[in-house]
Protein backbone atom coordinates (compact mmCIF):
# COMPACT_ATOMS: atom_id res chain seq x y z
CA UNK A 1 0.00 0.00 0.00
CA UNK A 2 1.16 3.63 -0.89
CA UNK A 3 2.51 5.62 1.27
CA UNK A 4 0.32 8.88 1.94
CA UNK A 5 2.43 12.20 1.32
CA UNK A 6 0.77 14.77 3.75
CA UNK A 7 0.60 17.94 1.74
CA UNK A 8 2.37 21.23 3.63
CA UNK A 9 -0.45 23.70 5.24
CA UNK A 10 -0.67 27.34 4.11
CA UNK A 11 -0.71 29.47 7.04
CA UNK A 12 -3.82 31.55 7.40
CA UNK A 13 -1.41 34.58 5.81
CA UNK A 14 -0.27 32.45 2.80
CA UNK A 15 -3.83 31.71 2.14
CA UNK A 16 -4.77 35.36 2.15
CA UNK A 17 -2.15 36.18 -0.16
CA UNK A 18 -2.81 33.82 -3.04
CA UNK A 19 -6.38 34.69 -2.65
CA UNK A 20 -5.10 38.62 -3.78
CA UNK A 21 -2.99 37.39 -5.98
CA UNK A 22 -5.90 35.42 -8.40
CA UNK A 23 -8.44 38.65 -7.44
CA UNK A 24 -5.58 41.16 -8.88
CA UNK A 25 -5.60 38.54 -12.19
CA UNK A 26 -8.54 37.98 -12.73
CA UNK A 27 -9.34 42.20 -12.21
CA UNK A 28 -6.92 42.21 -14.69
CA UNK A 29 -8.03 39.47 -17.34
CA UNK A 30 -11.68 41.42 -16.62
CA UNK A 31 -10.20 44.64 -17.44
CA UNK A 32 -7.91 43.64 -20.38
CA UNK A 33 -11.66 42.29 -21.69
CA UNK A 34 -14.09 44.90 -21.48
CA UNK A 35 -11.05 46.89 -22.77
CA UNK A 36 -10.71 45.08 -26.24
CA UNK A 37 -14.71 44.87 -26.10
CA UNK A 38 -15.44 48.46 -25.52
CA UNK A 39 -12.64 49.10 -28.26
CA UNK A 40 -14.23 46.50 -30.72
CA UNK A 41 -17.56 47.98 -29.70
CA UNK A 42 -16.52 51.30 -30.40
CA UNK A 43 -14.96 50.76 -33.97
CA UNK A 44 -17.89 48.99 -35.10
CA UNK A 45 -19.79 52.26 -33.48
CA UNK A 46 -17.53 54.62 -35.47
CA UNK A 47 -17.97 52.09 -38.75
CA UNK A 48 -21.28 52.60 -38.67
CA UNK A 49 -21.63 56.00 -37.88
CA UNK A 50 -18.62 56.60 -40.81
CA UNK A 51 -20.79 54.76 -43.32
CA UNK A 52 -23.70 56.46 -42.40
CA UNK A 53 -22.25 59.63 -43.03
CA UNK A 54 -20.26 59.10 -46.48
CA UNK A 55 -23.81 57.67 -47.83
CA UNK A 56 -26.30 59.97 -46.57
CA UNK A 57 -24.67 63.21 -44.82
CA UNK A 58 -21.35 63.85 -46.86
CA UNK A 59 -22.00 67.03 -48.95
CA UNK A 60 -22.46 66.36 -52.61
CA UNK A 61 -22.48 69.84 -53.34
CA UNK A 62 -22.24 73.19 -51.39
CA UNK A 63 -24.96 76.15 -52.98
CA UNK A 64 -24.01 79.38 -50.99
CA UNK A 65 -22.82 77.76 -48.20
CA UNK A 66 -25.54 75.37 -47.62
CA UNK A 67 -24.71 71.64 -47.58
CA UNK A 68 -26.63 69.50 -50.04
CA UNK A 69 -26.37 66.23 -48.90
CA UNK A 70 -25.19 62.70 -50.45
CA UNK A 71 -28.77 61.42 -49.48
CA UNK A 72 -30.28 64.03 -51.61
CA UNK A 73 -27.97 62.79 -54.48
CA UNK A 74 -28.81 59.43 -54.52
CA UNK A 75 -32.20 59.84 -54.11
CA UNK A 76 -32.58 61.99 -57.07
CA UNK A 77 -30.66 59.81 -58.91
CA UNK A 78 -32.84 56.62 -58.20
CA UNK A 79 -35.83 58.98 -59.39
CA UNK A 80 -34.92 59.46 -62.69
CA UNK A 81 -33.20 56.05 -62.47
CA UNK A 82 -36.76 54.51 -62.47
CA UNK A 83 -38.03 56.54 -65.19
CA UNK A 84 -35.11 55.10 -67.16
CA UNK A 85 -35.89 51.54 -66.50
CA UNK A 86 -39.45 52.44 -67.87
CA UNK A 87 -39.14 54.18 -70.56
CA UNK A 88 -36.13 52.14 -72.08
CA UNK A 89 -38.24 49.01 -71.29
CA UNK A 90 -35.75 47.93 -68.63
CA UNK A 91 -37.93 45.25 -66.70
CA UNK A 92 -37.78 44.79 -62.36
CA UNK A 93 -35.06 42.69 -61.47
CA UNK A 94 -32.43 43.34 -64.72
CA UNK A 95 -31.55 47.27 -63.69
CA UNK A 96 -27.50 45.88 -62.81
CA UNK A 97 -27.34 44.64 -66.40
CA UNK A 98 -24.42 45.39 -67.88
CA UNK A 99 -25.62 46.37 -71.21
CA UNK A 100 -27.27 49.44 -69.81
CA UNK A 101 -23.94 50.01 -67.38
CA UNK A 102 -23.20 53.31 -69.73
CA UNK A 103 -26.64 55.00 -69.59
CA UNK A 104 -26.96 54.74 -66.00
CA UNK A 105 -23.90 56.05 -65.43
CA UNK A 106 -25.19 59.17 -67.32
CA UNK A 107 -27.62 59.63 -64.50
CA UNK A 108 -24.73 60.30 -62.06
CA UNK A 109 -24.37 63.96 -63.41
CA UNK A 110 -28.00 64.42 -64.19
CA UNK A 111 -28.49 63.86 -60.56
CA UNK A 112 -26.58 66.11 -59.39
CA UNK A 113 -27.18 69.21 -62.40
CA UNK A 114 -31.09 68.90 -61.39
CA UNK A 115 -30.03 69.31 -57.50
CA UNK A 116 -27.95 72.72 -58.79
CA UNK A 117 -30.94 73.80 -61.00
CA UNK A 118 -33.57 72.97 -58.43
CA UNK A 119 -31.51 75.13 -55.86
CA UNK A 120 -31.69 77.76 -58.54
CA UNK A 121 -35.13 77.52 -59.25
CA UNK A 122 -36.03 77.90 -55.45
CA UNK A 123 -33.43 80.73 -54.47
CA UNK A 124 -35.25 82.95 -57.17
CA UNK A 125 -38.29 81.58 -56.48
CA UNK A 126 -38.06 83.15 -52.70
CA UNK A 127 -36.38 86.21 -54.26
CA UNK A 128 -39.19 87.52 -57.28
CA UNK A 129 -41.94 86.29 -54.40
CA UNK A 130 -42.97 83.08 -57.11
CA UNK A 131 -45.53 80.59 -55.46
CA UNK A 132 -47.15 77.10 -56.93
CA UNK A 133 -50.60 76.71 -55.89
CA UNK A 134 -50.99 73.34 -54.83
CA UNK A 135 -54.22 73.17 -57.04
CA UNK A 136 -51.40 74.22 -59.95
CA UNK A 137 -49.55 71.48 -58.98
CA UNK A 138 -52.40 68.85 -58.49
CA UNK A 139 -53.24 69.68 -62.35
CA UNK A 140 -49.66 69.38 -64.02
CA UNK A 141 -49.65 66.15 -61.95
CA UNK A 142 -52.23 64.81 -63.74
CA UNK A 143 -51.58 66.32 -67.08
CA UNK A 144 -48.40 64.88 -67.03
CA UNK A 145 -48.83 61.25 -65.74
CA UNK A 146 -52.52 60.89 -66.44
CA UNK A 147 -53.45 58.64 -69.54
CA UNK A 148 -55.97 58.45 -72.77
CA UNK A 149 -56.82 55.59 -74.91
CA UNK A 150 -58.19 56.78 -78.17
CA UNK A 151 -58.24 55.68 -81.96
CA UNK A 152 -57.82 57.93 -84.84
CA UNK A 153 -57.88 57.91 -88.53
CA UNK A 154 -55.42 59.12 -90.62
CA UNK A 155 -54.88 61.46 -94.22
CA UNK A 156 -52.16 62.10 -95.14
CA UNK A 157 -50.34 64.97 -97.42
CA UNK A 158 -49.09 63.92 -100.58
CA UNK A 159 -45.15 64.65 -100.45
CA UNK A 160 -45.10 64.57 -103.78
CA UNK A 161 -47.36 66.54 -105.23
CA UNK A 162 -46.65 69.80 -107.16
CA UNK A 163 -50.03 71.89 -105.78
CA UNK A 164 -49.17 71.68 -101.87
CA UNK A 165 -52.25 73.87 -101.14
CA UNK A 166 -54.93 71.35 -103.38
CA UNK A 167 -53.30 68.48 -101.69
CA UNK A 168 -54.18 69.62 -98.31
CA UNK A 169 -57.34 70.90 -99.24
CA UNK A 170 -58.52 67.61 -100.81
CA UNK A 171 -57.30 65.94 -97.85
CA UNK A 172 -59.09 68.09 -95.12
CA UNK A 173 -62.33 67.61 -97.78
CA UNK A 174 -61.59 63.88 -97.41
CA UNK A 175 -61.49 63.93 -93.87
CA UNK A 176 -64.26 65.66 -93.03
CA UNK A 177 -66.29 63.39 -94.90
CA UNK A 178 -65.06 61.06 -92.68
CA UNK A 179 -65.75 62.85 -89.84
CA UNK A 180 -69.23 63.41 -90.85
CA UNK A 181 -69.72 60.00 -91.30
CA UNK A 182 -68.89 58.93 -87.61
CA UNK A 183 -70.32 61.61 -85.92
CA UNK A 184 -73.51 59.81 -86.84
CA UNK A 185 -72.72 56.52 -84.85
CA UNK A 186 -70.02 57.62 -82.83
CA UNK A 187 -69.31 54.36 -80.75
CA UNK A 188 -70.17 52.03 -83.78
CA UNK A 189 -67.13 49.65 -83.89
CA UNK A 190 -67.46 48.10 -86.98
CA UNK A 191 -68.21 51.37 -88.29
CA UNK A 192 -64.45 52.43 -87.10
CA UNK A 193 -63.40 49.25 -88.32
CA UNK A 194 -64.46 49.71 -92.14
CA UNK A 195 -63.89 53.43 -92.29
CA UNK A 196 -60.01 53.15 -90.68
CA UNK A 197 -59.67 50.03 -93.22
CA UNK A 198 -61.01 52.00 -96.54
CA UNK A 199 -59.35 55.28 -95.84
CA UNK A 200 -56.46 55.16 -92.52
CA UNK A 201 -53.08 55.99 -94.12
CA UNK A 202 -51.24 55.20 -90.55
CA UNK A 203 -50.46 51.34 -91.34
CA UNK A 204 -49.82 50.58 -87.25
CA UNK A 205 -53.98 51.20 -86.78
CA UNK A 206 -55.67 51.00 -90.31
CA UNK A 207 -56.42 47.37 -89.82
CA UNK A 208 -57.16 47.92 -85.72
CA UNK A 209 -59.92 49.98 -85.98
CA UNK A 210 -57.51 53.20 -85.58
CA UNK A 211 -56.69 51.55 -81.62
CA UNK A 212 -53.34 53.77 -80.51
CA UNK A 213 -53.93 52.08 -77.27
CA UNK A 214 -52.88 54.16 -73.84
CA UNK A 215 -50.59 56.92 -73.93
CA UNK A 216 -49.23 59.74 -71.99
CA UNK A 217 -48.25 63.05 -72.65
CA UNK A 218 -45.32 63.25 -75.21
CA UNK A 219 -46.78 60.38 -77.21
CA UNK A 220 -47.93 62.26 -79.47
CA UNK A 221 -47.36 65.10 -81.55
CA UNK A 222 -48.58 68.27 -80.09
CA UNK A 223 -51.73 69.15 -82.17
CA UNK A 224 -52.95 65.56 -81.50
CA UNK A 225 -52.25 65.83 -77.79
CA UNK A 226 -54.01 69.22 -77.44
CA UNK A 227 -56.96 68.16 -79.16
CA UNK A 228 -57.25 64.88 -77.38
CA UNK A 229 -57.15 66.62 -73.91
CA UNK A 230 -60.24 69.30 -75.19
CA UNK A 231 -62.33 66.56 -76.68
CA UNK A 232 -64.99 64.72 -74.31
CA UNK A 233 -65.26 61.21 -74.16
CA UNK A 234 -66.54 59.46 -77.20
CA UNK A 235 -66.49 62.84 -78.71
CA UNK A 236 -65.22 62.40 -82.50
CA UNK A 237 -62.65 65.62 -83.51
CA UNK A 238 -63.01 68.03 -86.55
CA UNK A 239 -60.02 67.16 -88.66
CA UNK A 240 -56.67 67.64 -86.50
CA UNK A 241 -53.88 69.01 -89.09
CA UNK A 242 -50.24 67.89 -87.99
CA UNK A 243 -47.15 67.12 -89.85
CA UNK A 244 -48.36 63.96 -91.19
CA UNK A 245 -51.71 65.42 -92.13
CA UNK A 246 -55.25 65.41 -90.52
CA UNK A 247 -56.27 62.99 -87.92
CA UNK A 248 -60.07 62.63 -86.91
CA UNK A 249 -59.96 61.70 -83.15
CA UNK A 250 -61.89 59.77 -80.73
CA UNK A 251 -61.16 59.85 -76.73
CA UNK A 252 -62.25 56.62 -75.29
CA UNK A 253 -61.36 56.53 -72.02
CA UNK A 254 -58.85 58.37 -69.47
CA UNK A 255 -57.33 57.14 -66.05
CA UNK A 256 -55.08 58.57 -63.65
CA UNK A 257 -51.36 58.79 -62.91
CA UNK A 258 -51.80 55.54 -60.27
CA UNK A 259 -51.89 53.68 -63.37
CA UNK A 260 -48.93 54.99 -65.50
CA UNK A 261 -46.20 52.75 -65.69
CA UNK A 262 -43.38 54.82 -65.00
CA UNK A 263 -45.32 56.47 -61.40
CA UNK A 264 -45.76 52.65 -60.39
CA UNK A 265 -42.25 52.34 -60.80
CA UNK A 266 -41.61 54.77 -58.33
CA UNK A 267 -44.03 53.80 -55.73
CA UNK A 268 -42.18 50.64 -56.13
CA UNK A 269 -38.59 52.12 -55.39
CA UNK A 270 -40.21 54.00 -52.51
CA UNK A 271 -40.94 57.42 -53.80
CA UNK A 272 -44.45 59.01 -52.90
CA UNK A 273 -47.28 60.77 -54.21
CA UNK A 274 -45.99 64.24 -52.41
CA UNK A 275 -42.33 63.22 -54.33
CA UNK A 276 -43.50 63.47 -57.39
CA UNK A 277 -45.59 66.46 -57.01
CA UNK A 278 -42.13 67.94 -55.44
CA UNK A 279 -40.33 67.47 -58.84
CA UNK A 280 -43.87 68.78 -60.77
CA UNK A 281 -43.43 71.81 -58.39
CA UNK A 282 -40.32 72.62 -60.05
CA UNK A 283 -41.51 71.95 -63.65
CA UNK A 284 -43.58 74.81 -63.14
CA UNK A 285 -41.44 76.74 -62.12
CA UNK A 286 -39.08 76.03 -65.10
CA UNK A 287 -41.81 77.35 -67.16
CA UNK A 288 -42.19 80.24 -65.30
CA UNK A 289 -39.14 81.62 -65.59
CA UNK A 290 -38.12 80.38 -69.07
CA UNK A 291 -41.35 82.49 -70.12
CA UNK A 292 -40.27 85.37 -67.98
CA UNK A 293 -36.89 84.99 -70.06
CA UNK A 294 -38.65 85.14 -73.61
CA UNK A 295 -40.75 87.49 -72.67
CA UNK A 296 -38.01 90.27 -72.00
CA UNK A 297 -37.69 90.01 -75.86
CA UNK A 298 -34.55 90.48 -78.10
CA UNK A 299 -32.54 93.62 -78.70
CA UNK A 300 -32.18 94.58 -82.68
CA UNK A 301 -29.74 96.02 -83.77
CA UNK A 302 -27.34 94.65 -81.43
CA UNK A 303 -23.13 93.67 -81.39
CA UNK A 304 -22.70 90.55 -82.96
CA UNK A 305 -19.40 88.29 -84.12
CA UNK A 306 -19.36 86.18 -87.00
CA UNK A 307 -17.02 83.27 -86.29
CA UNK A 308 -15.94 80.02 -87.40
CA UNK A 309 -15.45 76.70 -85.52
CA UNK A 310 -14.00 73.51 -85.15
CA UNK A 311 -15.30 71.22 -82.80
CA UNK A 312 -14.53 67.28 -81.94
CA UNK A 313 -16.16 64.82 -79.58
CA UNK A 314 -14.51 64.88 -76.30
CA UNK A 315 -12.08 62.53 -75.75
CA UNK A 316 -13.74 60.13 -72.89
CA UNK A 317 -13.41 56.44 -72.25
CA UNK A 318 -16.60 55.37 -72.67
CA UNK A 319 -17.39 51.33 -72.08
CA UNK A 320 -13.55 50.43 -72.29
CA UNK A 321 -13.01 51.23 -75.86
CA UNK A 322 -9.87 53.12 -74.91
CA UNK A 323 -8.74 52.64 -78.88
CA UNK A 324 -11.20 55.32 -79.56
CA UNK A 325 -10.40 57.50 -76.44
CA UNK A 326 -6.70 57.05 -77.69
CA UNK A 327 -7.52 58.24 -81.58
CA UNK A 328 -9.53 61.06 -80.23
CA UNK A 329 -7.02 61.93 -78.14
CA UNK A 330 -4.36 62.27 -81.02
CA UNK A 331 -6.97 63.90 -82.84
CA UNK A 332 -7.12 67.04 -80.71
CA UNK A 333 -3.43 67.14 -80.20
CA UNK A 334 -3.70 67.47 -84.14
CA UNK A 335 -5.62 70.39 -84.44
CA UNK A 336 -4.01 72.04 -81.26
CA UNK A 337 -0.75 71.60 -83.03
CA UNK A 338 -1.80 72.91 -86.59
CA UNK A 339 -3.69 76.21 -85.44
CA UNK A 340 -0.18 76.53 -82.97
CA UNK A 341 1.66 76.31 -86.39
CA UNK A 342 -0.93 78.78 -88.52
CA UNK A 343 -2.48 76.36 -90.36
CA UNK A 344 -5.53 78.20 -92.13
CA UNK A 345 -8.41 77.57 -89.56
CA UNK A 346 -10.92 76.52 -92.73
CA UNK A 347 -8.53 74.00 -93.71
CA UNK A 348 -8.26 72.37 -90.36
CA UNK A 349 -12.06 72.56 -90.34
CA UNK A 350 -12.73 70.92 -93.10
CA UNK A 351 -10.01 68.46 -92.01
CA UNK A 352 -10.92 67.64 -88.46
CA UNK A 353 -14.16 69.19 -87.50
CA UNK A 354 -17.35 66.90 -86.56
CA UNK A 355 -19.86 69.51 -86.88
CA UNK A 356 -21.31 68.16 -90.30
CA UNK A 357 -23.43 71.69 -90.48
CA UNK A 358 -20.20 73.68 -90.65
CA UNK A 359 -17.73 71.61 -91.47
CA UNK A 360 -17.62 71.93 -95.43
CA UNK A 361 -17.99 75.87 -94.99
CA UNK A 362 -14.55 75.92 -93.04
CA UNK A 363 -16.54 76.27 -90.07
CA UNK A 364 -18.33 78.95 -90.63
CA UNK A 365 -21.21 79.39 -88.38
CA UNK A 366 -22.50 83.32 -89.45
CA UNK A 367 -23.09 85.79 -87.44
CA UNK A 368 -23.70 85.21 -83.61
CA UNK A 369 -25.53 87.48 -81.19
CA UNK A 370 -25.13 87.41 -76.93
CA UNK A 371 -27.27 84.43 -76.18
CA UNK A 372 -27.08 82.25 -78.79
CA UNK A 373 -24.34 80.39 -77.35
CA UNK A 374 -25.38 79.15 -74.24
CA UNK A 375 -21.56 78.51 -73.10
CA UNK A 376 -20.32 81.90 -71.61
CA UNK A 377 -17.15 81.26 -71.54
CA UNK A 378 -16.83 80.87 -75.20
CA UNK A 379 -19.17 83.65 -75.61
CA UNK A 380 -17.69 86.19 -73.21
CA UNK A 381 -14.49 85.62 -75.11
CA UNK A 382 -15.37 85.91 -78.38
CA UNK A 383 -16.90 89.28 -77.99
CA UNK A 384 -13.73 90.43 -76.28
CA UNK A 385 -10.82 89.22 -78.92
CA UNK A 386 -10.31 90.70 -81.79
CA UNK A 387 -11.11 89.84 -85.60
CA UNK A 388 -9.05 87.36 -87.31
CA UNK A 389 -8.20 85.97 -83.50
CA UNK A 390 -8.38 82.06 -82.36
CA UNK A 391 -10.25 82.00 -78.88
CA UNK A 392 -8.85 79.28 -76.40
CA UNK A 393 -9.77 75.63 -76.43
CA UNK A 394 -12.82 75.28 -75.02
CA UNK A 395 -13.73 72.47 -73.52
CA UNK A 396 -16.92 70.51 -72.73
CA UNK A 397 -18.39 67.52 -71.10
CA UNK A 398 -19.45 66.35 -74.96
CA UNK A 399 -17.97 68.81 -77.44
CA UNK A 400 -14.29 70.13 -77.35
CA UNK A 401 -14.09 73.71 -79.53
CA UNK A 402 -11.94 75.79 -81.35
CA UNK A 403 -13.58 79.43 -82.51
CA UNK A 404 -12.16 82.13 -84.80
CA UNK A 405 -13.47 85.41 -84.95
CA UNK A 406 -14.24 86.54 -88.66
CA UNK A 407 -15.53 90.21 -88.20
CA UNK A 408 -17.58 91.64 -85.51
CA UNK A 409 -20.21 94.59 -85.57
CA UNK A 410 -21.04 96.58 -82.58
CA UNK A 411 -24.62 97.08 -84.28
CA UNK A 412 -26.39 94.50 -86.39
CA UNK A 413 -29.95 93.53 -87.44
CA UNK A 414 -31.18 90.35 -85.62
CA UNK A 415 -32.80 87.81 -88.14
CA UNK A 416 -35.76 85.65 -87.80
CA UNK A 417 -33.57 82.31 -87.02
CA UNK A 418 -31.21 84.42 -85.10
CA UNK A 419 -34.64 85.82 -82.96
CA UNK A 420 -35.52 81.86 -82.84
CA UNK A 421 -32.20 80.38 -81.53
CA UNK A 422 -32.07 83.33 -78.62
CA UNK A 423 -35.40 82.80 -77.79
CA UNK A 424 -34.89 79.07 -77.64
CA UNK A 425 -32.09 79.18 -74.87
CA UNK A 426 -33.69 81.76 -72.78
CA UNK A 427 -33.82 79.62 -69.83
CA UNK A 428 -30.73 77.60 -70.36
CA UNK A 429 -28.44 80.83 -71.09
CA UNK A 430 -30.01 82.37 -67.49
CA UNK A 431 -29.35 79.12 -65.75
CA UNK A 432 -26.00 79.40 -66.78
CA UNK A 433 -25.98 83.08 -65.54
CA UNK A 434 -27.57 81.78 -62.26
CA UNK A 435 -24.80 78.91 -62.01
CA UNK A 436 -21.94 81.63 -62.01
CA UNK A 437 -23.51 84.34 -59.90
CA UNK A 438 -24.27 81.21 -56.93
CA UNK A 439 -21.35 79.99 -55.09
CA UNK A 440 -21.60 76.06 -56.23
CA UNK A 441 -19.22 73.39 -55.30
CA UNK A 442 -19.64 69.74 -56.60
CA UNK A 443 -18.24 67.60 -54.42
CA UNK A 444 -18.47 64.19 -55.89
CA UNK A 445 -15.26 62.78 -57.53
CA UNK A 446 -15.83 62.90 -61.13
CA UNK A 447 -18.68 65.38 -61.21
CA UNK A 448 -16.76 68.19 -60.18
CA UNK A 449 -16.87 70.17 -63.48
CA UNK A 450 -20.28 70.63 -65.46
């Protein structure tokens, strides 16, 4: 049998001690832990809190000092995102498709330009005193999203005939005739049937009854849209002229904008009612002050330049073809290089340029008044250089251009198409004007410049 070992005694002290000693330990073990947990804890806090704030607080852009957030960005971008997917027939479930990869990526700066426009639109807004009504806004809602489903039949102009004026008239007698004709059964399907059959010159009805099916506003061309939206239902049109020729019309039924494809897309992505009036709010006011713009008229006789261009695609890479981005490239070094050397600026026109309106003139683009460029740079310089000067390269998001001025006249006679073109950028040459006067930052990378 083994012998027993009796094991020493700790003295009442000893035992005391080592009873510190694993307290101090295990203070520290419990220490060392909540340590590295608070720590952990804490990064995953600041993570967060990080993340949160480069996706929804970090400034996109900076409009007199006030902060437009990234959350703002990407909302607006996700907007117009799902009109996109709508209107390009992009179904639910396919919008990371590849194949669209380049067109969405468009929507990155459109994002942000409507953020700097609608900051515009507002600042003046408060400044002239402008209101929307919401009953204003409540109607463009529904003008714009709201639907029709109508049928038509169709005349159309002979192209080739030598007598425009008989043409038409025979066709407006023709159509009225058929006019007359359904006016006395209005709703008589087989009458629509045989008459769109016998007489419809548009092919994608003729044989449907003239059915167009729902639309929305756009559709159409403009005199058929106007008279749709006066006509009652079932009410058949007097003869509609557009550029194809007359149309007799027939409303059949209208709906709302709950059931327009592209405003169930965004109640699908999240977007409400009140969201889309927001951005309707702001399409009035677009038209307001584009119409105050035309409205202050043109000056005639006023300065004007008559210059020349040249003017190339931008050198981008655009869906890796950098073969392209390299040709382009070389192709603006080119014509940097041979204006440098005093190359004739018509003869590098008509070389280079890829403005097919201008191009076999040498560039020529007439005589150009304030406004008709909507680029101020370009324009500001132009009317400050002298004749027979080259301006700087200019360049542009799409368009890279080279000007010369040919002569200039401190007082010239506006002209019709001149009066047009001016009248046409109203708003976009004062948004421009707007854009400078503001203090605007863009503060995404890659969407700094406009």
């Amino acid at each position: 049998m083994a012998r027993r070992i009796p094991l020493p005694r700790l003295s009442r002290r000893q035992r005391t001690a080592r009873w510190q000693r694993e307290r101090r330990q295990q203070a520290v073990i419990v220490t060392v832990f909540s340590a590295v947990l608070f720590f952990v804890l804490g990064l995953v806090s600041w993570a967060a809190s990080d993340n949160y704030y480069q996706s929804n607080l970090k400034p996109a852009m900076k409009f007199d000092g006030r902060v437009i957030p990234m959350r703002d960005w990407k909302t607006e971008r996700t907007y117009q995102l799902s009109r996109f997917y709508v209107e390009f027939g992009v179904p639910p479930g396919y919008e990371s498709d590849p194949q669209i990869a380049e067109q969405k990526a468009s929507y990155d700066r459109s994002a942000l330009d409507t953020l700097e426009e609608y900051a515009i639109l507002d600042q003046q807004a408060r400044a002239d005193g402008v209101t929307v009504a919401p009953d204003a806004v409540e109607t463009r809602y529904q003008d714009d999203f709201g639907q029709f489903r109508s049928r038509h039949i169709l005349i159309t102009f002979d192209t080739a005939a030598t007598d425009k004026a008989l043409d038409e008239s025979l066709a407006l007698a023709k159509a009225t005739a058929i006019r007359d004709q359904l006016r006395q059964d209005p709703n008589n399907q087989d009458l629509w049937n045989q008459l769109a059959k016998d007489n419809s010159q548009d092919p994608g009805s003729a044989n449907a009854g003239g059915e167009l099916g729902w639309v929305g506003k756009g559709q159409f061309v403009k005199p058929f849209e106007d008279a749709a939206k006066a006509l009652a239902i079932g009410q058949v049109s007097d003869p509609v002229k557009s550029d194809f020729g007359y149309h007799i019309i027939q409303v059949e039924e209208r709906r709302g904008p709950a059931e327009n494809d592209i405003v169930k897309r965004w109640f699908a992505s999240g977007f409400t009612e009140a969201d889309i009036k927001r951005h309707t709010e702001h399409d009035i006011l677009r038209d307001e002050f584009t119409k105050r713009q035309q409205d202050r008229g043109v000056t005639s006789p006023t300065a004007q330049v008559h210059i020349a261009q040249i003017q190339v695609g931008t050198p981008r890479p655009v869906g890796g073809d950098f073969q392209s981005f390299t040709d382009q490239l070389k192709k603006v070094s080119e014509i940097g290089k041979a204006l440098d050397a005093g190359t004739d600026f018509a003869e590098v026109a008509k070389q280079y340029s890829e403005d097919s309106a201008t191009k076999d003139q040498g560039g020529d683009m007439g005589w150009l008044a304030r406004g008709m460029l909507t680029d101020l740079s370009a324009e500001n310089e132009l009317f400050n250089i002298d004749a027979g000067k080259l301006s700087q390269q200019h360049n542009g998001l799409t368009f890279t251009t080279w000007y010369k001025v040919i002569e200039k006249s401190d007082s010239r006679e506006l002209d019709d198409t001149q009066k047009k073109t001016i009248n046409d950028n109203a708003y976009t040459y004062w948004l421009n004007q707007q854009k400078k006067a503001h203090a605007v930052t863009r503060l995404i990378p890659g969407l700094e410049f406009e």
